[in-house]
Protein backbone atom coordinates (compact mmCIF):
# COMPACT_ATOMS: atom_id res chain seq x y z
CA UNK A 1 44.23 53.65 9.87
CA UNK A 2 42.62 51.96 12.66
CA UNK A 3 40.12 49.05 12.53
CA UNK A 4 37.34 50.91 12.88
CA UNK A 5 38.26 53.28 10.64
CA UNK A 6 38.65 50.74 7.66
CA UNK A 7 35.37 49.11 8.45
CA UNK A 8 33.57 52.00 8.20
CA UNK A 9 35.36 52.95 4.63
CA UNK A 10 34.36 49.40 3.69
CA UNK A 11 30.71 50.13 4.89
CA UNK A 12 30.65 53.01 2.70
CA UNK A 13 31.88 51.68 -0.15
CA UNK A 14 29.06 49.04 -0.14
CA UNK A 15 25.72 49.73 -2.34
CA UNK A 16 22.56 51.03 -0.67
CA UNK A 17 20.69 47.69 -2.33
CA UNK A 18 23.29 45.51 -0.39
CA UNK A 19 22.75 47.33 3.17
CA UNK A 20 19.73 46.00 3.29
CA UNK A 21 18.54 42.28 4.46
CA UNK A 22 15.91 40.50 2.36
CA UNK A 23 12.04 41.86 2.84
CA UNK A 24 10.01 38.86 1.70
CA UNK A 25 10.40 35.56 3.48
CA UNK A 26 8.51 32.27 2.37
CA UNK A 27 9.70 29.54 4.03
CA UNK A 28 7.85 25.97 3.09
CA UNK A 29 6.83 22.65 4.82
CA UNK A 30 5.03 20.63 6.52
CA UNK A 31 4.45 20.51 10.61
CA UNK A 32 5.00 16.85 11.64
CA UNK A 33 2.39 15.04 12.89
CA UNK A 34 3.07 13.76 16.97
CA UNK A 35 -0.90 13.73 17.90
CA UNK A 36 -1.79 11.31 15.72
CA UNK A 37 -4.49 13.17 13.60
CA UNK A 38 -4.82 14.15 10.10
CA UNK A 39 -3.78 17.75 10.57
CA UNK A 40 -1.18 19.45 8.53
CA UNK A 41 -0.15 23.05 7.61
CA UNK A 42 -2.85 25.15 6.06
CA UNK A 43 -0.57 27.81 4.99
CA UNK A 44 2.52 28.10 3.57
CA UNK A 45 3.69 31.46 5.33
CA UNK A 46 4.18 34.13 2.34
CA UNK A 47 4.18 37.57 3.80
CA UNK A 48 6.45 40.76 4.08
CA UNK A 49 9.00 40.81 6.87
CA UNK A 50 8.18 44.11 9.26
CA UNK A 51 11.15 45.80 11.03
CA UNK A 52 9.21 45.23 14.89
CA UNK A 53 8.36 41.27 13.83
CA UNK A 54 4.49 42.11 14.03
CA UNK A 55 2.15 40.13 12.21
CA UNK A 56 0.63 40.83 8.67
CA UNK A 57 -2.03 42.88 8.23
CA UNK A 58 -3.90 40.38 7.18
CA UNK A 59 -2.21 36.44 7.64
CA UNK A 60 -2.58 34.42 4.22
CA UNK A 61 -4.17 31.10 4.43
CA UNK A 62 -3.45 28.98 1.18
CA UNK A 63 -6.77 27.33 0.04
CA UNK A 64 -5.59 25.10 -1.95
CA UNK A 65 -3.55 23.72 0.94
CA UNK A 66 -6.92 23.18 2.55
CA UNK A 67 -8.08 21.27 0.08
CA UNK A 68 -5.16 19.29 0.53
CA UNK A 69 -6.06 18.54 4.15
CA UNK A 70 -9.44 18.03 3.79
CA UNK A 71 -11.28 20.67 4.90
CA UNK A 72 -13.43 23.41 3.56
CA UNK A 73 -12.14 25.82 1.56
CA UNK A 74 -13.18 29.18 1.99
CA UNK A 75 -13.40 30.12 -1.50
CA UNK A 76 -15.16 26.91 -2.69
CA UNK A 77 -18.05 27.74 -4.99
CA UNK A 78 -21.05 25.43 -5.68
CA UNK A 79 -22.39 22.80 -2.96
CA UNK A 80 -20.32 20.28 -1.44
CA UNK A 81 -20.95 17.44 0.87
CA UNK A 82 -18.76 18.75 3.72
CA UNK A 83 -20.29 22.29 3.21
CA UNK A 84 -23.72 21.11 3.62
CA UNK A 85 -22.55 19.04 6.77
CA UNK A 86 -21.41 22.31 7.80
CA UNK A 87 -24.08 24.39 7.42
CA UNK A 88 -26.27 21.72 9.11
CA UNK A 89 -24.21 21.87 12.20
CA UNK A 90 -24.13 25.93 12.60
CA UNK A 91 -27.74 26.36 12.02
CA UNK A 92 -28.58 25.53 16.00
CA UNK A 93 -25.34 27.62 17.18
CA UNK A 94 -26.48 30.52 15.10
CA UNK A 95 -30.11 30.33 16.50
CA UNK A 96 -28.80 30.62 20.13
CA UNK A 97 -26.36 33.46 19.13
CA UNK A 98 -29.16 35.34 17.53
CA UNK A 99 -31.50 34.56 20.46
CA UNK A 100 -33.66 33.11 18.47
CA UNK A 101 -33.62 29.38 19.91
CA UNK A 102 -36.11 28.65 22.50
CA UNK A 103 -33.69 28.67 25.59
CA UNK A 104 -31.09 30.56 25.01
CA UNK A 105 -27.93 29.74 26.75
CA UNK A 106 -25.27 32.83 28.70
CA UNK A 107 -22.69 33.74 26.62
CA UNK A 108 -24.09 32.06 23.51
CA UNK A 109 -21.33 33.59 21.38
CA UNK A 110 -18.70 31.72 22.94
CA UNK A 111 -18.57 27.96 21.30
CA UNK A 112 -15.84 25.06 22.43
CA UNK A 113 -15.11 22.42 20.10
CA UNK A 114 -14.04 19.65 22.15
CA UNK A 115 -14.36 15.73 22.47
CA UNK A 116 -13.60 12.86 25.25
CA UNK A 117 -9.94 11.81 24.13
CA UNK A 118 -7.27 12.50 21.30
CA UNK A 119 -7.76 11.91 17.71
CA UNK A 120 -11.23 11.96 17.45
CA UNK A 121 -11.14 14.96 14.95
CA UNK A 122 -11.97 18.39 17.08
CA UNK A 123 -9.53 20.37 15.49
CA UNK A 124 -10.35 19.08 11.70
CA UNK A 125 -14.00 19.67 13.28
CA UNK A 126 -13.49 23.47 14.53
CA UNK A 127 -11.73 24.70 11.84
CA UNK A 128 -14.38 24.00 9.37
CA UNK A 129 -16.72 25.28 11.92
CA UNK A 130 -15.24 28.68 11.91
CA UNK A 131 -14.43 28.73 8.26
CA UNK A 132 -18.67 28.22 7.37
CA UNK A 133 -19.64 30.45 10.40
CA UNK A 134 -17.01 32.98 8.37
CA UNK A 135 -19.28 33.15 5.28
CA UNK A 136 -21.99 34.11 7.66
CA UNK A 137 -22.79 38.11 6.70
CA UNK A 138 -24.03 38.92 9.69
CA UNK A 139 -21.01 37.98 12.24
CA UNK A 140 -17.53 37.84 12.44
CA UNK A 141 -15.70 34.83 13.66
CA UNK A 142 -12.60 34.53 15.84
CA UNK A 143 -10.96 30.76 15.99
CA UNK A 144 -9.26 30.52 19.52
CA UNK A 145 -6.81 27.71 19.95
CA UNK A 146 -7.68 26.73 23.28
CA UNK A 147 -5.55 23.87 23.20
CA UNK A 148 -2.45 24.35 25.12
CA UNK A 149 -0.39 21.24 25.17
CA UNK A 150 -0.92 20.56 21.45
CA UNK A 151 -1.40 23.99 19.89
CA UNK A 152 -2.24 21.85 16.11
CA UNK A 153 -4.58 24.82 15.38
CA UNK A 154 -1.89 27.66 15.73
CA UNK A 155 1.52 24.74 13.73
CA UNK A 156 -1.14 24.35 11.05
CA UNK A 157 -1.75 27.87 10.49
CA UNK A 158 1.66 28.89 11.23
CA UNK A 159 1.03 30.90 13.80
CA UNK A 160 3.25 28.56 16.61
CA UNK A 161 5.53 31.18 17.43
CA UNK A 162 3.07 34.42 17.80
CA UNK A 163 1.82 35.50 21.19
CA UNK A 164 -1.65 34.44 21.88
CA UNK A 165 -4.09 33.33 24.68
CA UNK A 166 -1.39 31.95 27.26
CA UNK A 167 0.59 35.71 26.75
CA UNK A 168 -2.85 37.59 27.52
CA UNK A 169 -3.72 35.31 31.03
CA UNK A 170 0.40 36.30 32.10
CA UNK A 171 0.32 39.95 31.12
CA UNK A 172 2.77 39.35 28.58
CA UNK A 173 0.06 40.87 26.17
CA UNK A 174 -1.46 43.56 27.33
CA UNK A 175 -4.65 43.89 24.93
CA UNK A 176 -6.40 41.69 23.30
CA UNK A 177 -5.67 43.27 19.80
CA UNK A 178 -2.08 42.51 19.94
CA UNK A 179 -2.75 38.67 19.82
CA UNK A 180 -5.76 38.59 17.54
CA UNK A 181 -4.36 37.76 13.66
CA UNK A 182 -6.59 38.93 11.09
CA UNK A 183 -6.44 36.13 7.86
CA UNK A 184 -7.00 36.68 3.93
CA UNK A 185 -10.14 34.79 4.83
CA UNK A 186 -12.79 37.22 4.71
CA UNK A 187 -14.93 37.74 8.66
CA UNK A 188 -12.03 35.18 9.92
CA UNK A 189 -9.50 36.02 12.45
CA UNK A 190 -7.61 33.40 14.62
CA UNK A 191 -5.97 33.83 17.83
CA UNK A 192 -2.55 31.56 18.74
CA UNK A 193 -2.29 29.51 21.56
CA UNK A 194 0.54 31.58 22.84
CA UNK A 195 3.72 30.45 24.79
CA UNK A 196 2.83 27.27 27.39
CA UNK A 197 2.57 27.64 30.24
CA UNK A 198 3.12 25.21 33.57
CA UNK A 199 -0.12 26.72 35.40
CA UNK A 200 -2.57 26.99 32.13
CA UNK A 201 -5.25 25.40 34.66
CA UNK A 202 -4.79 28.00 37.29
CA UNK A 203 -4.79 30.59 34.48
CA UNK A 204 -7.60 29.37 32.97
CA UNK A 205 -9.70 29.60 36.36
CA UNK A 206 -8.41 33.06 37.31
CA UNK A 207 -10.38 36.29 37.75
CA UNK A 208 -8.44 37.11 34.53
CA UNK A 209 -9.61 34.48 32.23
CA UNK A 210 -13.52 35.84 32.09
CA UNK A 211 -11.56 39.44 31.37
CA UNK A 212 -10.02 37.75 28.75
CA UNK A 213 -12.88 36.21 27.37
CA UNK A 214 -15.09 39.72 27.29
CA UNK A 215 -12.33 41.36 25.11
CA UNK A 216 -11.97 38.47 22.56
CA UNK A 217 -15.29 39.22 22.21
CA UNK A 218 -15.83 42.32 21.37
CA UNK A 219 -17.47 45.38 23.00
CA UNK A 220 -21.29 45.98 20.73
CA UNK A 221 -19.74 43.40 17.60
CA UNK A 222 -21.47 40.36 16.58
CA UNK A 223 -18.73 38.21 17.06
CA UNK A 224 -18.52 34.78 17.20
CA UNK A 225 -15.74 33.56 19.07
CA UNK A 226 -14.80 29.79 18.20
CA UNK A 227 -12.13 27.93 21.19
CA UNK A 228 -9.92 24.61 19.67
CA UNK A 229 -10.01 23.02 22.92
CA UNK A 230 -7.80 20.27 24.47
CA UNK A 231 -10.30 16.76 25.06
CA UNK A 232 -12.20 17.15 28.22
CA UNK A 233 -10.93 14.50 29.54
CA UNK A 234 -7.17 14.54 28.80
CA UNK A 235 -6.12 17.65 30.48
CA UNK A 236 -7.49 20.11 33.66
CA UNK A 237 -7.85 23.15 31.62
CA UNK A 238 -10.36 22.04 29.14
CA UNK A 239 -12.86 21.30 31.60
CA UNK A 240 -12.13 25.12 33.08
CA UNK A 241 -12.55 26.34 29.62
CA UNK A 242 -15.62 24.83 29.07
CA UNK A 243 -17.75 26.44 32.09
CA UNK A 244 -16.70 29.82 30.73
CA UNK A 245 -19.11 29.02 27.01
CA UNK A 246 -22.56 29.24 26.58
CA UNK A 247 -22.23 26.30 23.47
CA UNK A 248 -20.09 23.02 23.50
CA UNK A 249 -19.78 20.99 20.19
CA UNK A 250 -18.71 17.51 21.43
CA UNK A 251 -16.77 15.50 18.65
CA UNK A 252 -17.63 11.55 19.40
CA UNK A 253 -15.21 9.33 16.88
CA UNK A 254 -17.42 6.20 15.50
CA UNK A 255 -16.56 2.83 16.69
CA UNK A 256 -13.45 4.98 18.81
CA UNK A 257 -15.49 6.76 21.59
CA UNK A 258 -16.60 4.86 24.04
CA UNK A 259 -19.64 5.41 25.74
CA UNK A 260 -18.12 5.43 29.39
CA UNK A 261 -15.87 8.11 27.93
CA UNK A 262 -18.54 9.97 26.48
CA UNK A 263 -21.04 10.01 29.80
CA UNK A 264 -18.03 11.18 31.57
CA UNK A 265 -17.44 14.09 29.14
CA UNK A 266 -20.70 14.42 29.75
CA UNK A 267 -20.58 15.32 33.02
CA UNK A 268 -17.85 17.46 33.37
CA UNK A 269 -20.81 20.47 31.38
CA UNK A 270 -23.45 21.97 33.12
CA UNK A 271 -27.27 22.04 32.27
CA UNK A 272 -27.51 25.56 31.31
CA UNK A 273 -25.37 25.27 28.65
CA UNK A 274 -26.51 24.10 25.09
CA UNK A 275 -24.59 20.73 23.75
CA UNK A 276 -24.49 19.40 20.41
CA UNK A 277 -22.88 16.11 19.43
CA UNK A 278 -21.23 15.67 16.69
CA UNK A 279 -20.74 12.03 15.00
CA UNK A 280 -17.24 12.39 12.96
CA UNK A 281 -15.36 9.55 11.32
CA UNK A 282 -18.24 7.40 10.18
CA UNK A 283 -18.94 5.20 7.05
CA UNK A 284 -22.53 5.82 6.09
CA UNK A 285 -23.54 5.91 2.72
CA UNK A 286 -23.88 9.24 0.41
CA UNK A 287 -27.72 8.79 1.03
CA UNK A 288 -27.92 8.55 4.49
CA UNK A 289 -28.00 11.09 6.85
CA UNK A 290 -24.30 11.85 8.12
CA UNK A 291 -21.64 13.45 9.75
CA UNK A 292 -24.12 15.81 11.18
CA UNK A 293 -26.79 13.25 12.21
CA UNK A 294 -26.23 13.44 15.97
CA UNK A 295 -26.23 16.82 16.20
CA UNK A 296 -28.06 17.86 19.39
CA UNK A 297 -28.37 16.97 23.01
């Protein structure tokens, strides 16, 4: 008897239940921190394994592992000191996206979270963005990491080694649908960064990009689409990003920011576009107005 021929008796002889590799795959852990933040993994990745490597239907985020990190959990009943920070900051974004603000910005739908240099807390600050906007009835929300070089959003979601924004701007991804991953978190979906890129600038600036942007957002869907962008000042891309939204939340760090840094932020935005400011990191007191207290431009 050949070789082959006594394999394939062995592979007969085997049981049906031991042909077949393991379905469910949990792996556990913790992304380490390089950037210096307070970010860490907001799910532990629990999901069936599917034969083509596609994504979930729908991508479980653990809430109690945002709790864990800080931020607001989407299932959190009752009122909450965070929440009502929250809702505070989304009340003049959801004016301008309803057109009911008195100047309504282009492309109101499409908000940046960004700041003037690392660690000042836009990631913490867009994620909790998106999750309130979420419980919104009216909308859905889609939370774009934006950030290239860093990609925290898509480690602490677990989402690092998807296709995402990067794939669509090469044409590795041919419709926007393919990248968008659809979470346990009711009205919240969250696009990856995607694989890097050396030319994310040029990409960003490309006829492609605004392409891009119109199918993230929907054709006739009140959708709210929410970018995790890299600080203005720190790389090329985030300033090109920023010209394509109608809204820019700008994250200033107390007693971090400096002001030079800030005017120069500043300045890289254009007048048409609406800007709130965002005060993060600061010690006031329970009674005092906070977190939120800046808000506006």
């Amino acid at each position: 008897m050949s070789i082959v021929e006594k394999a394939a008796e062995k592979l007969k002889a085997l049981r049906p239940d031991e042909q077949q590799s393991p379905a469910v795959i949990m792996p556990e852990g913790k992304v380490a921190d390089d950037s210096g933040s307070t970010i860490e993994r907001l799910q532990t990745r629990q999901h069936v394994s599917e034969p083509d490597g596609e994504v979930p239907v729908r991508w479980h985020i653990d809430q109690a592992a945002l709790r864990r990190a800080g931020y607001l959990p989407a299932d959190a009943d009752g009122e909450s000191r965070l929440k009502d920070q929250m809702r505070r900051i989304k009340r003049p974004l959801l004016a301008n996206a309803t057109k009911k603000a008195a100047k309504v910005p282009a492309h109101s739908e499409r908000i940046v979270v960004t700041s003037s240099g690392e660690g000042e807390g836009k990631t913490f600050t867009s994620v909790n963005l998106a999750l309130s906007l979420a419980r919104e009835p009216d909308f859905e929300v889609l939370l774009v990491d934006g950030d290239i070089p860093r990609s925290s959003l898509s480690r602490a979601l677990g989402l690092a080694d998807r296709p995402g924004l990067m794939d669509l701007l090469t044409g590795d991804a041919v419709q926007s649908e393919t990248v968008i991953v659809p979470t346990d978190i009711d009205n919240l979906s969250v696009v990856p960064a995607g694989k890097p890129h050396p030319l994310t600038a040029e990409l960003f600036g490309s006829r492609r990009m605004e392409t891009v942007l119109d199918a993230l957002g929907g054709h006739n869907r009140r959708r709210l689409v929410v970018f995790d962008s890299s600080p203005l000042l720190a790389t090329p891309e985030s300033q090109v990003l920023a010209s394509y939204m109608g809204q820019v939340v700008m994250v200033v760090a107390a007693r971090r920011t400096r002001t030079q840094a800030l005017d120069a932020s500043l300045q890289c935005l254009n007048d048409s576009q609406f800007v709130g400011l965002i005060l993060n990191m600061s010690q006031l007191s329970a009674s005092e107005d906070h977190y939120g207290s800046g808000y506006g431009y």
